[in-house]
Protein backbone atom coordinates (compact mmCIF):
# COMPACT_ATOMS: atom_id res chain seq x y z
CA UNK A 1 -31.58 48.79 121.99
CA UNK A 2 -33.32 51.28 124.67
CA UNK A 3 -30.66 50.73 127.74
CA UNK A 4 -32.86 51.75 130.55
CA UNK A 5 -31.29 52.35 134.33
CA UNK A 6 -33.65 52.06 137.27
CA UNK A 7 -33.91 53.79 140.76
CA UNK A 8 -36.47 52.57 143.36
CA UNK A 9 -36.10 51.78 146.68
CA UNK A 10 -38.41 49.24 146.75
CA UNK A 11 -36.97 46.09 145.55
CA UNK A 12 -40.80 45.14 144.14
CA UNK A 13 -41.05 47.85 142.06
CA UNK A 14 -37.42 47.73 140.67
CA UNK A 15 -38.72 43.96 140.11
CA UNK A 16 -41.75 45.26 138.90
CA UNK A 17 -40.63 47.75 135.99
CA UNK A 18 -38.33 45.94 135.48
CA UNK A 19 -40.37 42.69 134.37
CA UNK A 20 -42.02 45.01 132.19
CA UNK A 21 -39.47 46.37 130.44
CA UNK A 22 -37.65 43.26 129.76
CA UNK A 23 -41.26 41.86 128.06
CA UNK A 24 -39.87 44.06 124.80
CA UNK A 25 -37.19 42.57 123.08
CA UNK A 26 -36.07 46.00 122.26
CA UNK A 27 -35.11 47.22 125.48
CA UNK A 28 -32.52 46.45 127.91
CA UNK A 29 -31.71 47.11 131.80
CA UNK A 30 -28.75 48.40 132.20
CA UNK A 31 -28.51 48.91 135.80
CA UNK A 32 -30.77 48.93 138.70
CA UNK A 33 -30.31 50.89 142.41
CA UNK A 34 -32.07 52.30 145.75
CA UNK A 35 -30.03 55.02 146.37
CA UNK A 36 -29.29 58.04 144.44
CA UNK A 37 -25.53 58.75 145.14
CA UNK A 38 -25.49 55.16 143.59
CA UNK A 39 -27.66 56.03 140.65
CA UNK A 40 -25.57 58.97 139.95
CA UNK A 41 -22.36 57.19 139.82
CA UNK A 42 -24.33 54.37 137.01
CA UNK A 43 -25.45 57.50 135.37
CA UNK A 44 -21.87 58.72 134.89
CA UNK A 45 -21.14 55.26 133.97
CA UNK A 46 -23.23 53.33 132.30
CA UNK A 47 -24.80 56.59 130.10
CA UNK A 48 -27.92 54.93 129.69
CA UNK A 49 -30.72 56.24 127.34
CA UNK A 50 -33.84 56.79 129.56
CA UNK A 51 -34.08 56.80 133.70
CA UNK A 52 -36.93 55.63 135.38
CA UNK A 53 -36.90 57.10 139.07
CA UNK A 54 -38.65 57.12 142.35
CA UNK A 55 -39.82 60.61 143.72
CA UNK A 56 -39.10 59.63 147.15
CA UNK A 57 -35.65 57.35 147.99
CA UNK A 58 -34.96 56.57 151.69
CA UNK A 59 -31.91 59.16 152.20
CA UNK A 60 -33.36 61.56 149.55
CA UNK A 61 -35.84 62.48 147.12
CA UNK A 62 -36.22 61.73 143.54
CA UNK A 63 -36.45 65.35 142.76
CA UNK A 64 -32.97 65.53 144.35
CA UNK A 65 -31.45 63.04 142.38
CA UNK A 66 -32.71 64.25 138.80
CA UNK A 67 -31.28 67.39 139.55
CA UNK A 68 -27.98 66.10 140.37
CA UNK A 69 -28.27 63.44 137.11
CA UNK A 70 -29.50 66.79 134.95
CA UNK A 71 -25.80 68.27 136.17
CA UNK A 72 -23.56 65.32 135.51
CA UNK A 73 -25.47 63.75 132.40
CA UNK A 74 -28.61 65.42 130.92
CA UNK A 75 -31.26 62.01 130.38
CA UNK A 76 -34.80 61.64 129.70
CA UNK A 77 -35.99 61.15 133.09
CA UNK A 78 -39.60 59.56 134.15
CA UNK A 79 -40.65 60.04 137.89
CA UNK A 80 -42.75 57.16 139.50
CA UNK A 81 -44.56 58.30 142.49
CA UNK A 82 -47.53 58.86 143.97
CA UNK A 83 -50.51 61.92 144.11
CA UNK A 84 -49.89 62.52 147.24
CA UNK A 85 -45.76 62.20 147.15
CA UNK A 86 -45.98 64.62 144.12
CA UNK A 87 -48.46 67.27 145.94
CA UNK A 88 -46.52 67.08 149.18
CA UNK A 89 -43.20 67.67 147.49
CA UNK A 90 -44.21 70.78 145.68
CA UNK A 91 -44.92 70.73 141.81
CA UNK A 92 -42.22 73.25 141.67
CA UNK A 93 -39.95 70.38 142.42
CA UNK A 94 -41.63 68.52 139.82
CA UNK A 95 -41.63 70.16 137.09
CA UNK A 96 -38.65 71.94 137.59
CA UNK A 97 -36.19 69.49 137.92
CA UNK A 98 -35.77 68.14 134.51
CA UNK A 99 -38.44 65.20 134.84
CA UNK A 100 -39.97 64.61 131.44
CA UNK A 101 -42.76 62.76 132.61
CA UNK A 102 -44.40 61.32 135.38
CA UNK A 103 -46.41 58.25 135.83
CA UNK A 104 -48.33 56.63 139.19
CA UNK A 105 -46.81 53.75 140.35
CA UNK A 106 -49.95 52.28 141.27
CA UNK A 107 -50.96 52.17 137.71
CA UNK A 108 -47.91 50.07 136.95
CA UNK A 109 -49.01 47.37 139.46
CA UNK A 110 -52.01 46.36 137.40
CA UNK A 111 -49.80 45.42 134.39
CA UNK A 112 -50.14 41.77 134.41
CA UNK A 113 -53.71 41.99 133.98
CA UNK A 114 -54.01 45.20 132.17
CA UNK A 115 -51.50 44.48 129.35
CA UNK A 116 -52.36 47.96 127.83
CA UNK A 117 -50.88 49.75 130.65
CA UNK A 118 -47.24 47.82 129.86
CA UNK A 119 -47.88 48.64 126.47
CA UNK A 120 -48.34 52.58 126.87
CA UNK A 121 -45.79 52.35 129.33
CA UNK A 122 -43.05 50.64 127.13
CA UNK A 123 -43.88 52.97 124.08
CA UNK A 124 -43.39 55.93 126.44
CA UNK A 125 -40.12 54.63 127.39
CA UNK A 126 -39.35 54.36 123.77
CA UNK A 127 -40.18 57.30 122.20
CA UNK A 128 -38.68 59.50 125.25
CA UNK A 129 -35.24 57.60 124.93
CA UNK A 130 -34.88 59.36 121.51
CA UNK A 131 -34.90 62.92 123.36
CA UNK A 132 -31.52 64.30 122.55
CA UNK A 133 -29.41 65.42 125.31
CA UNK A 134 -29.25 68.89 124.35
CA UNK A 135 -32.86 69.29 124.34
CA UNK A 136 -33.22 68.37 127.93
CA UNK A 137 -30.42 70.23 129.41
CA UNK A 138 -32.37 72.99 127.64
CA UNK A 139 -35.34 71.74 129.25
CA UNK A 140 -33.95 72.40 132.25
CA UNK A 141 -32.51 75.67 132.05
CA UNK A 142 -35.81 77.31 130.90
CA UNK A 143 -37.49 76.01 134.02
CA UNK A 144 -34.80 76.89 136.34
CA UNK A 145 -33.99 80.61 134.22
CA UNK A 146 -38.42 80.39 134.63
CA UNK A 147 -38.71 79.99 138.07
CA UNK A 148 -35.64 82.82 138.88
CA UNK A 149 -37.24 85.03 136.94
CA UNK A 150 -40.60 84.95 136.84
CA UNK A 151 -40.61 88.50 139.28
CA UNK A 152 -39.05 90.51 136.93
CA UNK A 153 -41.00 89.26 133.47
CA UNK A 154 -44.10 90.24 135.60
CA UNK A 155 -42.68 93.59 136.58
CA UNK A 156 -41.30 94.11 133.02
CA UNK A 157 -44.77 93.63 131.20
CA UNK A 158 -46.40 95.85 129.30
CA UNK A 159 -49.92 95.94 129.92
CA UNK A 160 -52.18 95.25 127.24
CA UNK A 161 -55.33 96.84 127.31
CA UNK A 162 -59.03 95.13 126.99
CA UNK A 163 -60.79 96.75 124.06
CA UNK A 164 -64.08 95.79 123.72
CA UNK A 165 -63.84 93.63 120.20
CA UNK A 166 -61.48 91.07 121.87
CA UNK A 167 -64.33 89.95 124.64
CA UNK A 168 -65.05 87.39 121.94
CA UNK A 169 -61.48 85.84 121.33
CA UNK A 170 -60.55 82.64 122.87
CA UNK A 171 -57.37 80.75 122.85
CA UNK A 172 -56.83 77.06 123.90
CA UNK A 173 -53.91 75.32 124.21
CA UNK A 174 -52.67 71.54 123.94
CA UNK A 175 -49.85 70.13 125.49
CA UNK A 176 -47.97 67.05 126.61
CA UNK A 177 -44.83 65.31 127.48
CA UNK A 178 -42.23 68.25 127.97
CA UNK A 179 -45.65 70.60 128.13
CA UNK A 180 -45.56 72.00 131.81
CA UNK A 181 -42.05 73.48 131.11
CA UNK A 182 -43.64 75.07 127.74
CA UNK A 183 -46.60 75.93 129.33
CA UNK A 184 -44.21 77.95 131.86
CA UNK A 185 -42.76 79.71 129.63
CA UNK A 186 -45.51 80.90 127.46
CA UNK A 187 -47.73 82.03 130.22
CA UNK A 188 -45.04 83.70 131.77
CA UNK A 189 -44.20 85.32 128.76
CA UNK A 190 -47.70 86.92 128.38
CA UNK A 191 -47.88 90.36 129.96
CA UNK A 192 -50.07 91.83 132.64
CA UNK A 193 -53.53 92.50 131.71
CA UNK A 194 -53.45 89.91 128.90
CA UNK A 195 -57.07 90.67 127.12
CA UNK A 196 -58.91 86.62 126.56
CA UNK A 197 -59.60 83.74 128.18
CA UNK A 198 -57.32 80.84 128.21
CA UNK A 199 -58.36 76.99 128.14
CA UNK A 200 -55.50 74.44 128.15
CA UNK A 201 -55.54 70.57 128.07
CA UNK A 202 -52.39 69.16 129.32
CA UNK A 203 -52.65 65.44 129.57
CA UNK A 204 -51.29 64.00 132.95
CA UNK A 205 -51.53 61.18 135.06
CA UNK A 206 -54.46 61.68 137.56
CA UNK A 207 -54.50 63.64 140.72
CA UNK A 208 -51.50 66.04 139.54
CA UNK A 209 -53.30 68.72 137.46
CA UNK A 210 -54.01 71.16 140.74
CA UNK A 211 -50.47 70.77 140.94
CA UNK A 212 -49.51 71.98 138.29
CA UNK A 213 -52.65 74.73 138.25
CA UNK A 214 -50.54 76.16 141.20
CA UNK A 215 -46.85 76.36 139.68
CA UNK A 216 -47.77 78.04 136.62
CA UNK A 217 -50.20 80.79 138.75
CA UNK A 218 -49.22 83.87 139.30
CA UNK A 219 -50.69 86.62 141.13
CA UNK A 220 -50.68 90.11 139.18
CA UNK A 221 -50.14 88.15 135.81
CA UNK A 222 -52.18 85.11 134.01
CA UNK A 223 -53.87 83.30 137.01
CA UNK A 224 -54.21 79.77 136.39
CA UNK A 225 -56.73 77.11 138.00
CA UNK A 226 -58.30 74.23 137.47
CA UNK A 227 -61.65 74.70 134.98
CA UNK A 228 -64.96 73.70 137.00
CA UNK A 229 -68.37 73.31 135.01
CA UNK A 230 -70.50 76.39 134.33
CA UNK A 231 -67.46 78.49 134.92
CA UNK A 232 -67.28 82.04 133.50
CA UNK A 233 -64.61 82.94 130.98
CA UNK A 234 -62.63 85.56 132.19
CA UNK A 235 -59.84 87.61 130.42
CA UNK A 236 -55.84 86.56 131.95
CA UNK A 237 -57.09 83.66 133.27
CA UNK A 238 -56.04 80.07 132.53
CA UNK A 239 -58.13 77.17 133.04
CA UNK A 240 -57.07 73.40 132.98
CA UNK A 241 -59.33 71.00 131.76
CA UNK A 242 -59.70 68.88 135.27
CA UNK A 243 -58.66 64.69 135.21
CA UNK A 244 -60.75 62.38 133.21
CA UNK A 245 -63.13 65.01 131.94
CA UNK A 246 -63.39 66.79 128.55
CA UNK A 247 -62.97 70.70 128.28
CA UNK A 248 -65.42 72.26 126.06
CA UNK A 249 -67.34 75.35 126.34
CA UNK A 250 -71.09 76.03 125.26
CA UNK A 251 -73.35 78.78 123.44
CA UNK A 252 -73.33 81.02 126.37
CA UNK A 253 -69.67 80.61 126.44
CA UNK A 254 -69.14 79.11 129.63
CA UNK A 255 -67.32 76.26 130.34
CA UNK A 256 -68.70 72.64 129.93
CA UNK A 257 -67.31 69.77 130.94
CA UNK A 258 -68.64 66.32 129.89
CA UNK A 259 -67.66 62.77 130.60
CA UNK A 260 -67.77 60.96 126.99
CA UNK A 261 -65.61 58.43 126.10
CA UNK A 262 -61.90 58.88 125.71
CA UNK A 263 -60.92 60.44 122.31
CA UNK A 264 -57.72 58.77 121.08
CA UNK A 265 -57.08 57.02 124.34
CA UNK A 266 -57.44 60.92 126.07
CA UNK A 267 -59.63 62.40 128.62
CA UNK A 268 -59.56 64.89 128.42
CA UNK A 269 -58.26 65.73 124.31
CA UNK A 270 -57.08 68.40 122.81
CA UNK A 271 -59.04 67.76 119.74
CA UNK A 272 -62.46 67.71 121.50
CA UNK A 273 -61.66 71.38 123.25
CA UNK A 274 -60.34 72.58 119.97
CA UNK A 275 -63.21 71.43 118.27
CA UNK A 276 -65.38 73.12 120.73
CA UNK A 277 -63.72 76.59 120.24
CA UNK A 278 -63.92 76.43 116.63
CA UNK A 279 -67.48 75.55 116.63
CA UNK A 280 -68.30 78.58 119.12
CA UNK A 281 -66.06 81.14 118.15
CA UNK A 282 -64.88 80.39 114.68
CA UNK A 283 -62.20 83.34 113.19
CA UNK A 284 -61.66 84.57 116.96
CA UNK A 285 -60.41 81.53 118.20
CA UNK A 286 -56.76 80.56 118.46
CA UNK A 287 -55.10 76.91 118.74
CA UNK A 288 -51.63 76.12 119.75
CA UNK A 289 -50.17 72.80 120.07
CA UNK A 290 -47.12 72.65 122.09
CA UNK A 291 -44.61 69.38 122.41
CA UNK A 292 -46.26 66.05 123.05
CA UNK A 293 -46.47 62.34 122.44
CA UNK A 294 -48.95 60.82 120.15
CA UNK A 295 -51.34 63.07 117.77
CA UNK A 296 -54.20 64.30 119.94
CA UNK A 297 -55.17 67.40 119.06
CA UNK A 298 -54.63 67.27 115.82
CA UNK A 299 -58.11 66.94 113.99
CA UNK A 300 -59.18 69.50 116.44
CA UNK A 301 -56.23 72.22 115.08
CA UNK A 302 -57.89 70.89 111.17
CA UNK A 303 -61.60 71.71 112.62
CA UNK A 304 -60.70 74.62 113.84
CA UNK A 305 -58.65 75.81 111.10
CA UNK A 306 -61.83 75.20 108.73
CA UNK A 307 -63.85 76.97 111.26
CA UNK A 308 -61.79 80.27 110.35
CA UNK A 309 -59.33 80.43 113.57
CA UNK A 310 -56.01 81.05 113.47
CA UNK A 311 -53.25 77.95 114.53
CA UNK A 312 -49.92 77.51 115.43
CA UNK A 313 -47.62 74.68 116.32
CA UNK A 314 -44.37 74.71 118.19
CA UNK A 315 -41.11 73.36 116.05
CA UNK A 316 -39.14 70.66 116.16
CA UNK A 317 -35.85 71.96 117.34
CA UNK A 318 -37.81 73.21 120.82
CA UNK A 319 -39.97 70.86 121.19
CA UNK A 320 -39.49 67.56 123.78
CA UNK A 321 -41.37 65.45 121.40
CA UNK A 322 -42.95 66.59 118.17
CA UNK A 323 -45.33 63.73 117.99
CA UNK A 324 -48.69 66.14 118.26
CA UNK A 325 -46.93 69.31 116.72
CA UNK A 326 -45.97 67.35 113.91
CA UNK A 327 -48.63 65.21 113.15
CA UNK A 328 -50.67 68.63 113.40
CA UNK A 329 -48.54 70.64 111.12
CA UNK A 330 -48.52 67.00 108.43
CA UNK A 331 -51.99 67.03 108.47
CA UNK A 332 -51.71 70.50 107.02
CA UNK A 333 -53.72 72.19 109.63
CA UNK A 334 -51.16 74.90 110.95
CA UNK A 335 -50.88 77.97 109.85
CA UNK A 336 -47.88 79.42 111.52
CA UNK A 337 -44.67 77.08 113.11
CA UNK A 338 -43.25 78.49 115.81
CA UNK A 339 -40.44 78.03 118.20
CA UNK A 340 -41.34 78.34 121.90
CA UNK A 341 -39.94 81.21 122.32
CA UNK A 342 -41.70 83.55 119.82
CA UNK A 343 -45.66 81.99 120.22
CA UNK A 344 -46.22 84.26 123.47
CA UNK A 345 -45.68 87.14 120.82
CA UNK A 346 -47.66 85.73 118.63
CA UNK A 347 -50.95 85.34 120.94
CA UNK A 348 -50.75 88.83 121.93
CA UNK A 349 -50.70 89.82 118.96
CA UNK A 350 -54.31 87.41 118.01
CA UNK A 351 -55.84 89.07 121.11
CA UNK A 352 -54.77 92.77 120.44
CA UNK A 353 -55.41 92.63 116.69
CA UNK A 354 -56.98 88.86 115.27
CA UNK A 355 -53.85 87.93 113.69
């Protein structure tokens, strides 16, 4: 049994989740609150397995009270909120706070006549109730230790130098729940003057992908942005494939973005961009799968991996969930396992020597 503890200040949506919640046998409410000295008390109490939570309470903010929750009792935490809560608070706050996920409540609203929204939304709460404790308090002490130091990792780099052989390396990157913490701390790790181009899916709920462009940019080290169509590939910088589009890149080698169908349930997919780099660069292209739910990007790490290119997948022990790391690494289409804090090593060394 999932115990589940809600904290919303809107008695509708408390209602609201939880009438969805309680539609699977499986899972129980073990408390529900508006106010977040209140929730951490239940917290302390109750020790429930998963925390759904509001970004912005009446006498505080979400963010507030899952950093508070993180220092009394580490829990899988998903924020409900808003685009425009989420941009206005900062996707610092966000994503450094210990939040695991975060899902639009307006989404949630539809459930009744949308029964695959409940349904992705009660599996989420399932398979994020399994994260051990440990792993999140780690969670959150690489994005805090991240965001202290990010200075000094960019003053400590060693610049790596752009031969000429590496203008034809890619590397694209695949991500999910737990991802914008990993995604931290491998970009940070990277040094100044990193040689290739960088394309990353992350899946998220719509309108919070500039967002989290702008906490993982950094002047004077990888720059990050949002990917538009037609842009140029440009060495140390980052692109996100943009909401409800696909990533891919054509035979000039700019980027393409195109509006086909959802692959797996995801637009845009990891597979489709991974796909795209294998078909297009072959042997200089690199694919890494970091933590997520489900197993998108999978077949794309096999294509590519048959195309010639190098892959790696982050581990179990670091990862928040190993659903698309695993599934990746069953499907026998990784070549090296990593944890997440050796695979910024291991992409400089693909785009200073192809290995």
């Amino acid at each position: 049994m999932v115990e589940v503890l809600i904290i919303d200040d809107l008695k509708s949506a408390r209602e609201m989740i939880r009438d969805i919640l309680i539609s699977d046998p499986h899972i129980h409410i073990c408390g529900m609150t508006d106010n977040g000295n209140d929730a951490v008390n239940m917290v302390k109490r109750l020790h429930p397995h998963l925390i759904i939570l509001d970004s912005h309470l009446k006498q505080t903010s979400g963010y507030e009270v899952a950093e508070k929750i993180m220092q009394v009792r580490p829990t899988p935490i998903i924020m409900v909120t808003t685009a425009s809560d989420a941009l206005v608070n900062g996707p610092d706050r966000m994503f450094g706070c210990g939040v695991l996920d975060v899902i639009e409540k307006g989404d949630l609203y539809r459930w009744r006549t949308r029964p695959d929204v409940a349904a992705r939304f009660i599996r989420k709460i399932k398979l994020l109730s399994k994260v051990n404790r440990v792993s999140i308090k780690e969670h959150c002490e690489k994005a805090e230790t991240g965001l202290k130091t990010a200075d000094s990792i960019r003053k400590d780099s060693v610049k790596v130098t752009a031969p000429r052989k590496n203008a034809n390396r890619i590397i694209a990157i695949v991500s999910s729940t737990g991802g914008p913490n990993a995604l931290f701390k491998v970009l940070r790790d990277l040094p100044a003057g990193f040689p290739v181009p960088i394309l990353i899916v992350q899946h998220m709920s719509p309108g919070f992908i500039h967002g989290l462009a702008e906490w993982l940019d950094h002047e004077d080290h990888i720059r990050v942005r949002v990917g538009e169509d037609k842009d140029v590939l440009l060495p140390g910088e980052a692109l996100l494939a943009p909401d409800n589009m696909h990533l891919t890149i054509d035979g000039n080698h700019r980027v393409k973005l195109i509006d086909e169908p959802p692959l797996g349930g995801h637009r845009p997919s990891g597979t489709t961009l991974l796909k795209s780099i294998g078909e297009h660069y072959g042997r200089q292209a690199l694919g890494v799968i970091l933590t997520g739910m489900g197993s998108d990007g999978a077949q794309g790490m096999a294509a590519l991996k048959a195309a010639g290119g190098k892959t790696i997948a982050q581990d179990q022990k670091t990862s928040v969930i190993f659903g698309m790391p695993g599934t990746a690494i069953n499907l026998g289409a990784v070549t090296q396992v990593l944890p997440l804090s050796k695979i910024a090593s291991a992409i400089v060394r693909f785009a200073k020597t192809g290995l």
